[in-house]
N, C-alpha and C. Protein backbone atom coordinates (compact mmCIF):
# COMPACT_ATOMS: atom_id res chain seq x y z
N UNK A 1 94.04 80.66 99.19
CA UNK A 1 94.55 82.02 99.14
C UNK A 1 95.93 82.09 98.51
N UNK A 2 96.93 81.16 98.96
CA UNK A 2 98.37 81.24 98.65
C UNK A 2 98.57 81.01 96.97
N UNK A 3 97.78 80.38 96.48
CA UNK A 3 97.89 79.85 94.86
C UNK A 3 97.12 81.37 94.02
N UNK A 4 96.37 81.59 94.45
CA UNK A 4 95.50 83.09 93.48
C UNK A 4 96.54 84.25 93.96
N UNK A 5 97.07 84.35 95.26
CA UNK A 5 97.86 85.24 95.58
C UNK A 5 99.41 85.40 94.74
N UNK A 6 100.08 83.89 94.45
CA UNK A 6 100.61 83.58 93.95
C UNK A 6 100.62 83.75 92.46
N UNK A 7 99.86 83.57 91.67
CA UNK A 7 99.00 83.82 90.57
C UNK A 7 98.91 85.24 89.76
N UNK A 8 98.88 86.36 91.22
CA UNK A 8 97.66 87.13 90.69
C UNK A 8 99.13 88.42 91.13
N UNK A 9 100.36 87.97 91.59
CA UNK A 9 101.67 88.39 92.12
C UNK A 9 102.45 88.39 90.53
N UNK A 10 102.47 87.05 90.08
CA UNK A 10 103.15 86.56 88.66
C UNK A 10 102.72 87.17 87.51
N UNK A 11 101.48 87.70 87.55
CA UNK A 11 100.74 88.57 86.70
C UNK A 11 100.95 89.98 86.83
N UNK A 12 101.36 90.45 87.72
CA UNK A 12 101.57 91.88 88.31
C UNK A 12 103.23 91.85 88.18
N UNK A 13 104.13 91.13 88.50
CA UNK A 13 105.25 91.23 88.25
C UNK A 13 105.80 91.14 86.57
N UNK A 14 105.53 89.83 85.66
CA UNK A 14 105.30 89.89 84.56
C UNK A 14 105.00 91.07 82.95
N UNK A 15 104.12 92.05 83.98
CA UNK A 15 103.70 93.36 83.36
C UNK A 15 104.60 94.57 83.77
N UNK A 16 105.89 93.95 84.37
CA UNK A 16 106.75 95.24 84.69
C UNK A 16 107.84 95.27 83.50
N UNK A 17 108.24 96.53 82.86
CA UNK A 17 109.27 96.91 81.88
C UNK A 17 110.38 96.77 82.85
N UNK A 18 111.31 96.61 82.26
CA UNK A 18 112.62 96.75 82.45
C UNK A 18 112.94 97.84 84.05
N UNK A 19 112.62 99.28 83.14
CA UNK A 19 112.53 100.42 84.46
C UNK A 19 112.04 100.18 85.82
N UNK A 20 110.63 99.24 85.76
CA UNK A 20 109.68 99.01 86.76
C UNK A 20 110.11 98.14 87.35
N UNK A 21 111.03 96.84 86.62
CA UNK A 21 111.37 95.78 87.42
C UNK A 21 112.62 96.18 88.19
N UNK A 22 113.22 97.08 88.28
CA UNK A 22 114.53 97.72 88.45
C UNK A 22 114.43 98.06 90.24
N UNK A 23 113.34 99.02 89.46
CA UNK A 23 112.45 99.68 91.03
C UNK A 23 111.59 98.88 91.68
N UNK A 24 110.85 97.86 91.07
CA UNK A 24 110.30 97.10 92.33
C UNK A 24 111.05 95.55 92.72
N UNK A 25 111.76 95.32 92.08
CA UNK A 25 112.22 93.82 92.55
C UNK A 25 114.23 94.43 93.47
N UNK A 26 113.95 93.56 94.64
CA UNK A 26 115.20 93.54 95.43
C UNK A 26 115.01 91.94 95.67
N UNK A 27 116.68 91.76 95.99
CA UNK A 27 117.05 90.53 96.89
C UNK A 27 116.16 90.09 97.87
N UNK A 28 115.80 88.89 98.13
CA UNK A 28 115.22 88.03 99.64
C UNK A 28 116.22 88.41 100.33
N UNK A 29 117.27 88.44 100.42
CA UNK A 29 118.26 88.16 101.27
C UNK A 29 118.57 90.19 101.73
N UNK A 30 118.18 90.96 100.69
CA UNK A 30 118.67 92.34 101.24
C UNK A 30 117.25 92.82 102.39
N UNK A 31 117.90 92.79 103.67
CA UNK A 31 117.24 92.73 104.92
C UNK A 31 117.37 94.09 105.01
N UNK A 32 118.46 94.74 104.89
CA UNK A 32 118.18 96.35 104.75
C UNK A 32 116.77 97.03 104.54
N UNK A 33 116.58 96.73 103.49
CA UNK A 33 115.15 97.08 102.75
C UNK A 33 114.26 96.37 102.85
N UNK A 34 113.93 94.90 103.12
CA UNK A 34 112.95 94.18 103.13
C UNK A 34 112.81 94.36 105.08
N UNK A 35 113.58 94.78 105.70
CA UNK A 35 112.46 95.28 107.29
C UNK A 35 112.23 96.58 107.02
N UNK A 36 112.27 97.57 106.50
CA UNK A 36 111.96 98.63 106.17
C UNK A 36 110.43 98.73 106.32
N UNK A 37 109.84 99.09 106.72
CA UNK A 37 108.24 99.91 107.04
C UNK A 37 108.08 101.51 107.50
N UNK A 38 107.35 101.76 107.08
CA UNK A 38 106.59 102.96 107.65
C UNK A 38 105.41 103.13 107.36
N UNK A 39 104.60 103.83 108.47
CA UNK A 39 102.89 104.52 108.04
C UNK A 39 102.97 106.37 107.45
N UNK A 40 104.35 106.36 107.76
CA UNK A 40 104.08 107.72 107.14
C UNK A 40 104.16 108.40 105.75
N UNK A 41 103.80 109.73 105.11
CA UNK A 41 103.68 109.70 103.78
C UNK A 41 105.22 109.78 103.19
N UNK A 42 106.08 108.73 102.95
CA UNK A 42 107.17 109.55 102.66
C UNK A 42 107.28 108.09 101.67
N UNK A 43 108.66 108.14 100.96
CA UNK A 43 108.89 107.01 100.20
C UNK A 43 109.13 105.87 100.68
N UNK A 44 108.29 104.59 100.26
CA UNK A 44 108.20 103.13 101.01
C UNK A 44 109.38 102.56 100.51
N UNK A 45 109.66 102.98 99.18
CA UNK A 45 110.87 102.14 98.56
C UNK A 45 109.87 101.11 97.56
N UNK A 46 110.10 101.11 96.44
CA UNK A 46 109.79 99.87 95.34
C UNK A 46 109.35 100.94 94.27
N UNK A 47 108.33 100.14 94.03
CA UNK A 47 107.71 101.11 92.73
C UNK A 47 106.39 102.11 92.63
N UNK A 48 106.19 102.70 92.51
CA UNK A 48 104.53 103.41 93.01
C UNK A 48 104.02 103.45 92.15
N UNK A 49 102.63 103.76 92.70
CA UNK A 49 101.66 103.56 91.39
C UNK A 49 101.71 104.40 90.54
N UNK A 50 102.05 105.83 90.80
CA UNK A 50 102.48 106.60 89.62
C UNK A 50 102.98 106.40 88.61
N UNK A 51 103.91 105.47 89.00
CA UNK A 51 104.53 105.14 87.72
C UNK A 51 104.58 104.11 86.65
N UNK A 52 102.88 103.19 87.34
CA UNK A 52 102.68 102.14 86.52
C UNK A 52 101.59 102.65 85.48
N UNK A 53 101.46 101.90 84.67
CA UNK A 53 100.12 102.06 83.79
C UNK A 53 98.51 101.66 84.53
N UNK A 54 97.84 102.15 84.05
CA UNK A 54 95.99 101.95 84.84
C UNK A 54 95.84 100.57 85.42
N UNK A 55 96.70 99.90 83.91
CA UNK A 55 96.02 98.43 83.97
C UNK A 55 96.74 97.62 85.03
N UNK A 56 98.05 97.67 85.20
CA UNK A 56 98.91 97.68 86.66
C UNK A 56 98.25 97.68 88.00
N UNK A 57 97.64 98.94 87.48
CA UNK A 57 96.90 99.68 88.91
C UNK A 57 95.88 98.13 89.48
N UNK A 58 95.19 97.99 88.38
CA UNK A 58 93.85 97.23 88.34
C UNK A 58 95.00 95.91 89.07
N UNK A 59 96.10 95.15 88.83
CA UNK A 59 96.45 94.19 88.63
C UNK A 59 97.42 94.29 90.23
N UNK A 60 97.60 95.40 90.86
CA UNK A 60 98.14 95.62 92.23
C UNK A 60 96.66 95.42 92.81
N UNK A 61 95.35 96.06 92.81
CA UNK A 61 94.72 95.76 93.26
C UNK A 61 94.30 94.30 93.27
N UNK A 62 94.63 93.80 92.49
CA UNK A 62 93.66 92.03 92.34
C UNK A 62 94.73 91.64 93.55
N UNK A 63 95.91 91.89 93.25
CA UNK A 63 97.02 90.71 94.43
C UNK A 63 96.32 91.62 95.91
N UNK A 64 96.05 92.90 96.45
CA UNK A 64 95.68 93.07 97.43
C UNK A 64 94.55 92.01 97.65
N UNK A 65 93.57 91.66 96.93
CA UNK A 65 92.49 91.37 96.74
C UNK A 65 92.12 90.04 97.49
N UNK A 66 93.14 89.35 96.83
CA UNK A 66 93.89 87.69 96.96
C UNK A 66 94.46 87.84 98.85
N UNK A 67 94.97 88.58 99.34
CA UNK A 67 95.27 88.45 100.71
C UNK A 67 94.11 88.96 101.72
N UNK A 68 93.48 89.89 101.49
CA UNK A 68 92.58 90.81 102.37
C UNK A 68 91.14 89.96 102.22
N UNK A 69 90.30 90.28 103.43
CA UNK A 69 88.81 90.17 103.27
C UNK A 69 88.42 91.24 102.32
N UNK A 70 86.90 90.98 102.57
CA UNK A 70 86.07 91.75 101.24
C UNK A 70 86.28 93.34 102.17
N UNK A 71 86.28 93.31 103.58
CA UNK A 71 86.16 94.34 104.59
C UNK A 71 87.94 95.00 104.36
N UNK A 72 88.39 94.18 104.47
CA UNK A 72 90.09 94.43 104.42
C UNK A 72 90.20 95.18 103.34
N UNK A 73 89.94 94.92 102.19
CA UNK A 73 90.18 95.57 100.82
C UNK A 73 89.50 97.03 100.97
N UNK A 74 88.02 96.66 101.45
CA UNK A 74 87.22 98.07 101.35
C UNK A 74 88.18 99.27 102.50
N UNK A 75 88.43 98.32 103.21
CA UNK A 75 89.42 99.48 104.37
C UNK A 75 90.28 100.23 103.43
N UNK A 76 91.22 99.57 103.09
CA UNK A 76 92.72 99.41 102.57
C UNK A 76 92.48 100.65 101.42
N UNK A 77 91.30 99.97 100.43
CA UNK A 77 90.94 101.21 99.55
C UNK A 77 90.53 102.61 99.82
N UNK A 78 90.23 102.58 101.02
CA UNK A 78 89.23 103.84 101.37
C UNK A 78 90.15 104.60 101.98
N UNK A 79 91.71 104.20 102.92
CA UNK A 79 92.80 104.41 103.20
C UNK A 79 93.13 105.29 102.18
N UNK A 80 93.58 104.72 101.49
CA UNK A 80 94.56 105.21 99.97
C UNK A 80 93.51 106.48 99.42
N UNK A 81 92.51 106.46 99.77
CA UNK A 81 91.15 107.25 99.04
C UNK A 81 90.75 109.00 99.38
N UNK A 82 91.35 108.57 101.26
CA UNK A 82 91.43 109.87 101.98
C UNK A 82 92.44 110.79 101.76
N UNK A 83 93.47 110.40 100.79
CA UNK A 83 94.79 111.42 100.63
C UNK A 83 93.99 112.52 99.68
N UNK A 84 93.25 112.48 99.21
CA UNK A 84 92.24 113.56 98.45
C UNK A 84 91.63 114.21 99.63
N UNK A 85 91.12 113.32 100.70
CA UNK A 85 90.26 114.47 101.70
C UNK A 85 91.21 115.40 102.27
N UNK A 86 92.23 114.73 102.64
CA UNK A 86 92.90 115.15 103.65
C UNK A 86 93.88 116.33 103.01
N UNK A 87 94.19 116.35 101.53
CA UNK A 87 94.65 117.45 100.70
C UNK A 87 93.73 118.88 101.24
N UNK A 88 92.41 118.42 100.57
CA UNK A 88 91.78 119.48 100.98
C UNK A 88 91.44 119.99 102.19
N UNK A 89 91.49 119.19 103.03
CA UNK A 89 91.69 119.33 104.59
C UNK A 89 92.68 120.48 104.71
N UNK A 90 93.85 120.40 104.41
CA UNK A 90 95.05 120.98 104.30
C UNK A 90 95.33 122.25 103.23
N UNK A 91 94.19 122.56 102.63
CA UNK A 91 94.03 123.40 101.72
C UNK A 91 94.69 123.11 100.24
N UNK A 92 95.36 121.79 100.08
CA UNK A 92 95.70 121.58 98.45
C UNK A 92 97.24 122.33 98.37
N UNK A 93 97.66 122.24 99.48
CA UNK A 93 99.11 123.06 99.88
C UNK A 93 100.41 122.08 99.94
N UNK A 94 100.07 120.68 100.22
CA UNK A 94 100.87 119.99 100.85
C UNK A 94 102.14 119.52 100.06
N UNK A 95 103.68 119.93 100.40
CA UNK A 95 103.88 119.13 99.26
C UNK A 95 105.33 117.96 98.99
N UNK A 96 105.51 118.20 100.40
CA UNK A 96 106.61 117.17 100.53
C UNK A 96 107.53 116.99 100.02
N UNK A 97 108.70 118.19 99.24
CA UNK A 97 109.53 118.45 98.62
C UNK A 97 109.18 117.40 97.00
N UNK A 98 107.82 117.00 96.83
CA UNK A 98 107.40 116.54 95.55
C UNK A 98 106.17 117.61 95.19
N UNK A 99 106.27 117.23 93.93
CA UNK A 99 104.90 117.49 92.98
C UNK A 99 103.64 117.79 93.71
N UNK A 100 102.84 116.66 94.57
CA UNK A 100 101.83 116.15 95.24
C UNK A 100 102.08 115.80 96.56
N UNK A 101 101.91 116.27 97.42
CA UNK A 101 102.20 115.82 98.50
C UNK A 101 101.14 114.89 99.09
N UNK A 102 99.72 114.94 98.98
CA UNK A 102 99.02 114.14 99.52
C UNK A 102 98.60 113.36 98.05
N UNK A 103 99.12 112.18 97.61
CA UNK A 103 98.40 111.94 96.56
C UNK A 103 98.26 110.10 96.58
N UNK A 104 97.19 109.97 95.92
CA UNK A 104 96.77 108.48 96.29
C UNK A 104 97.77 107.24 94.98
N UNK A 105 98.22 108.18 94.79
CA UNK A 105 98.90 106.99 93.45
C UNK A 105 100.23 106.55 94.28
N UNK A 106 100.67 107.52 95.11
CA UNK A 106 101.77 107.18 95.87
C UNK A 106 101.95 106.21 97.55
N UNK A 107 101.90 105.02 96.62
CA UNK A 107 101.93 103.67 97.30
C UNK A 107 102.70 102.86 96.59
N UNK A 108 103.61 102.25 97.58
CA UNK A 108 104.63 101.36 96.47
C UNK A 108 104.11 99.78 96.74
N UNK A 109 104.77 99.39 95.46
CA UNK A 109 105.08 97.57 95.37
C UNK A 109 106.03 97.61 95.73
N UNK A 110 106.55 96.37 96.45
CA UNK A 110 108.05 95.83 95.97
C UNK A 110 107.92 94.04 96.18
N UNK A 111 108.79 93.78 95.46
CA UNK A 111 109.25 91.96 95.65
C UNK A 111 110.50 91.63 96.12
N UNK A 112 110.73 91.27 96.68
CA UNK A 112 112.10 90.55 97.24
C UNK A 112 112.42 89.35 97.22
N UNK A 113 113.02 88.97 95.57
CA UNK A 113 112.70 88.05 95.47
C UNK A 113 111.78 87.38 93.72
N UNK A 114 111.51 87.14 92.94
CA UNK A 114 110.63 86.76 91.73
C UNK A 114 109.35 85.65 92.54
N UNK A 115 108.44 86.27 92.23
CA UNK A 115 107.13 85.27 92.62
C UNK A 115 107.31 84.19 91.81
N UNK A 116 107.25 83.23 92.61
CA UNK A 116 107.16 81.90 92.34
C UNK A 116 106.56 80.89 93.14
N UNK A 117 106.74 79.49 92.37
CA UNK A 117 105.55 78.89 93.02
C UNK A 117 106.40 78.18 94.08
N UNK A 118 107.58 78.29 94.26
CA UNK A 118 108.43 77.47 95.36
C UNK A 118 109.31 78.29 95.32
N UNK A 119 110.13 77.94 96.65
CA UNK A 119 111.81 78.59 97.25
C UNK A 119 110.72 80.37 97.75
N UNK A 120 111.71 81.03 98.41
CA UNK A 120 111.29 82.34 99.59
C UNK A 120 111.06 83.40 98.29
N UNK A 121 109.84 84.10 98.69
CA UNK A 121 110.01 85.50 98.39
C UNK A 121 109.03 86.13 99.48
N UNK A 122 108.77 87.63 98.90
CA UNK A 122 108.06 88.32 99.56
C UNK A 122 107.70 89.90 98.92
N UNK A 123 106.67 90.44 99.08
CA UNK A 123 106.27 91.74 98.51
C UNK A 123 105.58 92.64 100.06
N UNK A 124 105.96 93.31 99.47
CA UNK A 124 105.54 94.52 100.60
C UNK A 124 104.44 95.65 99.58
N UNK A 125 103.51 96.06 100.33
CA UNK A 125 102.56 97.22 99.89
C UNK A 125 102.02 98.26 100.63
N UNK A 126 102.51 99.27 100.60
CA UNK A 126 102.61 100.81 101.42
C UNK A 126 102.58 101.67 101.29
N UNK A 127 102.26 103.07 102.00
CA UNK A 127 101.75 104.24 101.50
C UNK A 127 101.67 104.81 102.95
N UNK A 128 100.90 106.20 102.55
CA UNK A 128 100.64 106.53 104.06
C UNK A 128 99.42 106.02 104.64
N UNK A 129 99.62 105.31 105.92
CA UNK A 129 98.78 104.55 106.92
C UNK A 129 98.02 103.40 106.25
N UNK A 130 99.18 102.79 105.21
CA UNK A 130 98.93 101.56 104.99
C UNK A 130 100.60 100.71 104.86
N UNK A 131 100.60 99.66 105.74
CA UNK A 131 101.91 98.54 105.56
C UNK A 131 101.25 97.01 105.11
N UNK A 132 101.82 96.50 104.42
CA UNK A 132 101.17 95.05 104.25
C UNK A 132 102.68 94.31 103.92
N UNK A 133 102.86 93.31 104.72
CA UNK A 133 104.04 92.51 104.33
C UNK A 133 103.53 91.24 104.71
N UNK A 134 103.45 90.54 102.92
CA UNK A 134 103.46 88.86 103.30
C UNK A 134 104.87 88.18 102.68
N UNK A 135 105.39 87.31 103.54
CA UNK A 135 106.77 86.26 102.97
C UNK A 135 106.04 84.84 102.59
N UNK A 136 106.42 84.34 101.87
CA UNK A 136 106.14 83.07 101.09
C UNK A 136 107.15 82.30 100.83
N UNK A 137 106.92 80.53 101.44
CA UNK A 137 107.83 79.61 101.42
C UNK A 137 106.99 78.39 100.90
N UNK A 138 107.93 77.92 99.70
CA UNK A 138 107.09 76.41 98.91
C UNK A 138 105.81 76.90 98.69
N UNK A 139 105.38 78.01 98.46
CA UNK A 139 103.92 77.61 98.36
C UNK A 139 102.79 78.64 98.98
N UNK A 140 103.32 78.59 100.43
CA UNK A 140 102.28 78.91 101.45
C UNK A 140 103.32 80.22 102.04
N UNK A 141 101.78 80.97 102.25
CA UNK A 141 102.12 82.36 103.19
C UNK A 141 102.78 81.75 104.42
N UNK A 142 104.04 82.33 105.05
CA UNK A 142 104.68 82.16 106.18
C UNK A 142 104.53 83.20 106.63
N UNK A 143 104.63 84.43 106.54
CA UNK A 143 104.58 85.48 107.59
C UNK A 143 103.70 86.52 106.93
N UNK A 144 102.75 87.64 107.82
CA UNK A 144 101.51 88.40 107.15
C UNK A 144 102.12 89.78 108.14
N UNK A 145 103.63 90.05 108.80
CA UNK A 145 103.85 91.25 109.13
C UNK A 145 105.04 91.59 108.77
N UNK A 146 105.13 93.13 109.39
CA UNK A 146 104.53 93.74 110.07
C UNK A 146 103.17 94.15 109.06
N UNK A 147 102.25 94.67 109.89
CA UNK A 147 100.65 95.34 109.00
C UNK A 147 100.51 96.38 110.01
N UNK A 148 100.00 97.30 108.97
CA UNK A 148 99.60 98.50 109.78
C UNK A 148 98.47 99.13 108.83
N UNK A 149 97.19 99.47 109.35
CA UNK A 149 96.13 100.27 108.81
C UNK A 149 96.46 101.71 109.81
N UNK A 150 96.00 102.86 109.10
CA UNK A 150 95.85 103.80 110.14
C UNK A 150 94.57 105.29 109.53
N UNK A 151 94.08 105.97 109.76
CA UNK A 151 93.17 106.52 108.84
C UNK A 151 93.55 108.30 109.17
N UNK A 152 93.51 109.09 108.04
CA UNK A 152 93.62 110.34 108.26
C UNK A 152 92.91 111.22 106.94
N UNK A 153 91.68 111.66 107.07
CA UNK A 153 91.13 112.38 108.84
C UNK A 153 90.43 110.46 109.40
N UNK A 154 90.64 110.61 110.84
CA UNK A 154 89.58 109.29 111.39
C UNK A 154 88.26 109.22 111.07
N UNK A 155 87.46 110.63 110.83
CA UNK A 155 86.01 110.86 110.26
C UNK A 155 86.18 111.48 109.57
N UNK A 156 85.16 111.39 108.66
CA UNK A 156 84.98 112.63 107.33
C UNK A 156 83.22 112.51 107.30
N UNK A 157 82.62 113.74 107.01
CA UNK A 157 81.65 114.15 106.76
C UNK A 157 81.36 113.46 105.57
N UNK A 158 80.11 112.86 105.56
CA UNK A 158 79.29 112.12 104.43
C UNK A 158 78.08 113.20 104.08
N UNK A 159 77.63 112.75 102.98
CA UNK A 159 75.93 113.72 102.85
C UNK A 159 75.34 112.77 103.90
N UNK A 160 74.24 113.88 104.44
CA UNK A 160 73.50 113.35 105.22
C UNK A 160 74.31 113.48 106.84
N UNK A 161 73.54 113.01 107.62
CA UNK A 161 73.96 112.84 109.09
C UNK A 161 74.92 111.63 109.50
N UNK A 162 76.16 111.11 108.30
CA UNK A 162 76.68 110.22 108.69
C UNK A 162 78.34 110.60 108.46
N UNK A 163 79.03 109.77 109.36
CA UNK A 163 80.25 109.75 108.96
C UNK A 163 81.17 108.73 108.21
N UNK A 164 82.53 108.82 107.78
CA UNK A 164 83.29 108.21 107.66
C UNK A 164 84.64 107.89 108.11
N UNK A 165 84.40 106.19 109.04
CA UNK A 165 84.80 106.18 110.12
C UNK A 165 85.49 104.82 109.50
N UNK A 166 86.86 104.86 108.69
CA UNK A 166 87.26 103.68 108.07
C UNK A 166 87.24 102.39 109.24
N UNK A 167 88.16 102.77 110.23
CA UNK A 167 88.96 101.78 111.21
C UNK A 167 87.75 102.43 112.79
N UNK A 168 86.83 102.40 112.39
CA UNK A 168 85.97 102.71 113.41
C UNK A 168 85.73 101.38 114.45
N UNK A 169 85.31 100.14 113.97
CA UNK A 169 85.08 98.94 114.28
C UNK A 169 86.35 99.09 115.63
N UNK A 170 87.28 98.72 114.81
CA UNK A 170 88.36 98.45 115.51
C UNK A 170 89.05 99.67 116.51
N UNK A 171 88.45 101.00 116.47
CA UNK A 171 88.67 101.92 117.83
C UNK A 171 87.82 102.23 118.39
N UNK A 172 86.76 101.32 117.94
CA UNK A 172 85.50 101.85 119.24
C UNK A 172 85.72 100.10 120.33
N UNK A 173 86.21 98.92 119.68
CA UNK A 173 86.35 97.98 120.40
C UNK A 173 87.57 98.14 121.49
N UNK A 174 88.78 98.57 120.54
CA UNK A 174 89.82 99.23 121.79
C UNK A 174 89.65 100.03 123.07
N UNK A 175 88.48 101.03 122.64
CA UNK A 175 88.30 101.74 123.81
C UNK A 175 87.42 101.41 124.72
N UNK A 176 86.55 100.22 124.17
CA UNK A 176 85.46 99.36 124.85
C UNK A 176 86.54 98.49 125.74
N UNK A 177 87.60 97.83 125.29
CA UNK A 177 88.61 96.80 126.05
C UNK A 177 89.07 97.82 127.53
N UNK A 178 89.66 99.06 126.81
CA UNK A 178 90.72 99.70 127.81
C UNK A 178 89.63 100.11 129.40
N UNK A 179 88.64 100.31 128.70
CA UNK A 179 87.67 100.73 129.55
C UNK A 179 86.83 99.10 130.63
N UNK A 180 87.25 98.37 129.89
CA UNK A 180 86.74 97.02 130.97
C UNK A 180 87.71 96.82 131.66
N UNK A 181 89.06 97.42 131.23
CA UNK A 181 89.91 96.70 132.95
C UNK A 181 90.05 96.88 134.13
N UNK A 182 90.14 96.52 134.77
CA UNK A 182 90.25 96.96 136.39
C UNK A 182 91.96 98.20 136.30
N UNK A 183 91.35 98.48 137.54
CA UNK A 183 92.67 99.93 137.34
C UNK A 183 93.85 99.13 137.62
N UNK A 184 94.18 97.92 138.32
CA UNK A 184 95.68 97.33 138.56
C UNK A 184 95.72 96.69 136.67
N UNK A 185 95.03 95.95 136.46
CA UNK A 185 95.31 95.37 134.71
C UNK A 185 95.61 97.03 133.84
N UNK A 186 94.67 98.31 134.07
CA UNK A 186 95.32 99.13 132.71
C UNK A 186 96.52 99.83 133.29
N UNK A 187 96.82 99.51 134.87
CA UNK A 187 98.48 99.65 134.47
C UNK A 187 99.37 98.72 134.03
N UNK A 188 99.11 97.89 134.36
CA UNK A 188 99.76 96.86 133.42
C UNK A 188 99.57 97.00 131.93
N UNK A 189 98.44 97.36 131.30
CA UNK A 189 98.22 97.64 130.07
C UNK A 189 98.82 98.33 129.00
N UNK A 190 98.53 99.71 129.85
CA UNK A 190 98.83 100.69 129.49
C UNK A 190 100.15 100.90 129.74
N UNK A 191 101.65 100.80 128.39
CA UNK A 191 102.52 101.25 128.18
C UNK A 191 103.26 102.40 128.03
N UNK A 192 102.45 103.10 128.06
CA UNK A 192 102.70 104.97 127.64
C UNK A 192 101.66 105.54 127.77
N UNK A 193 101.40 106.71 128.74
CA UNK A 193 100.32 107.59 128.85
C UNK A 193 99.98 108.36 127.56
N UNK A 194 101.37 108.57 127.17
CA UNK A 194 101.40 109.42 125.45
C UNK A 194 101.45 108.62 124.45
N UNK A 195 100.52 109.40 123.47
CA UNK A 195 100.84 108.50 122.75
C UNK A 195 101.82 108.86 121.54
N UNK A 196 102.28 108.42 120.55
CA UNK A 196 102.77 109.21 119.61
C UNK A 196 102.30 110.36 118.89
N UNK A 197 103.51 111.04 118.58
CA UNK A 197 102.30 112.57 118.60
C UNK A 197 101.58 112.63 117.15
N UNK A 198 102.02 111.69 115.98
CA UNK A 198 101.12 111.69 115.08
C UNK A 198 100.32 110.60 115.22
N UNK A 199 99.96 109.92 116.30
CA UNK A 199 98.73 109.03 116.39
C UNK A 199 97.80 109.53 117.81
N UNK A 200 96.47 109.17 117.20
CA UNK A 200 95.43 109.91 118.12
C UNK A 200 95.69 108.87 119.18
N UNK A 201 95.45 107.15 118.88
CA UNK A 201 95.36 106.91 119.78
C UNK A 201 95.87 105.38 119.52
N UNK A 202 96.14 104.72 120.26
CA UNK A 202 97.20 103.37 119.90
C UNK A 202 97.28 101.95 120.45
């Protein structure tokens, strides 16, 4: 994984102009910005896809490609995919003191750091209700957080009698867990009756 990831990072960085490398490459060492996360739609910091060319696009996707399962990617994509549902959800109104307020191009890169095949770096990849942060030392992935998937709408109407339920797997097992504990373990469990008010459930 660490060598194609590596690889497929050097190829995606490589294809940045001047402007692009400006906006997506920071210091290893600037901690300011490299703990920086969020799931919400606002600016991640680096470069977004807006502002790369198609073939970019194609070449951010291969490095997702290189870290994620075949399931991970299909998530991750289908994430980025719902800012169209969820526009229209919202009536095509939304707009976040930008252009587009719900729009799928707006997910950033960043590097901290020049990909290489030795000494620290790291890239971050984000958007709304997607975080991905891997750090890299000599070689090999050292750290794969913080990560955050999150889905909005949680279902969407398919043709036919089915839904679309990205992160379904993983909240029908949560609520299968919360529901096997004995009542002394889900107080112990359970940290907050509330949950955050833009998450259904946590």
């Amino acid at each position: 994984m660490s060598r194609s990831m590596i690889s497929a990072a050097q190829e995606l960085f490589n294809s940045f102009d001047d402007a692009q490398r400006t906006r997506g490459l920071f210091d290893f060492a600037d901690l300011h910005e490299r703990k920086k996360w969020f799931y919400t739609p606002t600016n991640h910091g680096g470069l977004p896809l807006a502002e790369m060319a198609s073939s970019q696009h194609r070449m951010v996707h291969k490095l997702l490609a290189t870290v994620l399962s075949e399931g991970g990617y299909v998530t991750v994509s289908t994430i980025m995919g719902l800012e169209n549902v969820l526009d229209r959800l919202e009536g095509f109104i939304a707009e976040f003191e930008r252009e587009r307020g719900r729009d799928p191009l707006l997910y950033w890169i960043s590097f901290f750091g020049k990909p290489v095949d030795n000494g620290i770096w790291s890239w971050r990849f984000g958007g709304h209700h997607v975080s991905l942060n891997f750090t890299l030392s000599a070689g090999e992935i050292i750290s794969t957080t913080p990560c955050f998937l999150g889905a909005d709408p949680a279902n969407s109407r398919l043709l036919g009698p089915h839904l679309l339920r990205p992160l379904a797997a993983a909240e029908d097992l949560a609520r299968e867990f919360i529901h096997s504990l004995t009542l002394e373990q889900r107080l112990t469990a359970v940290v907050n009756k509330v949950p955050p008010t833009d998450i259904v459930g946590a």
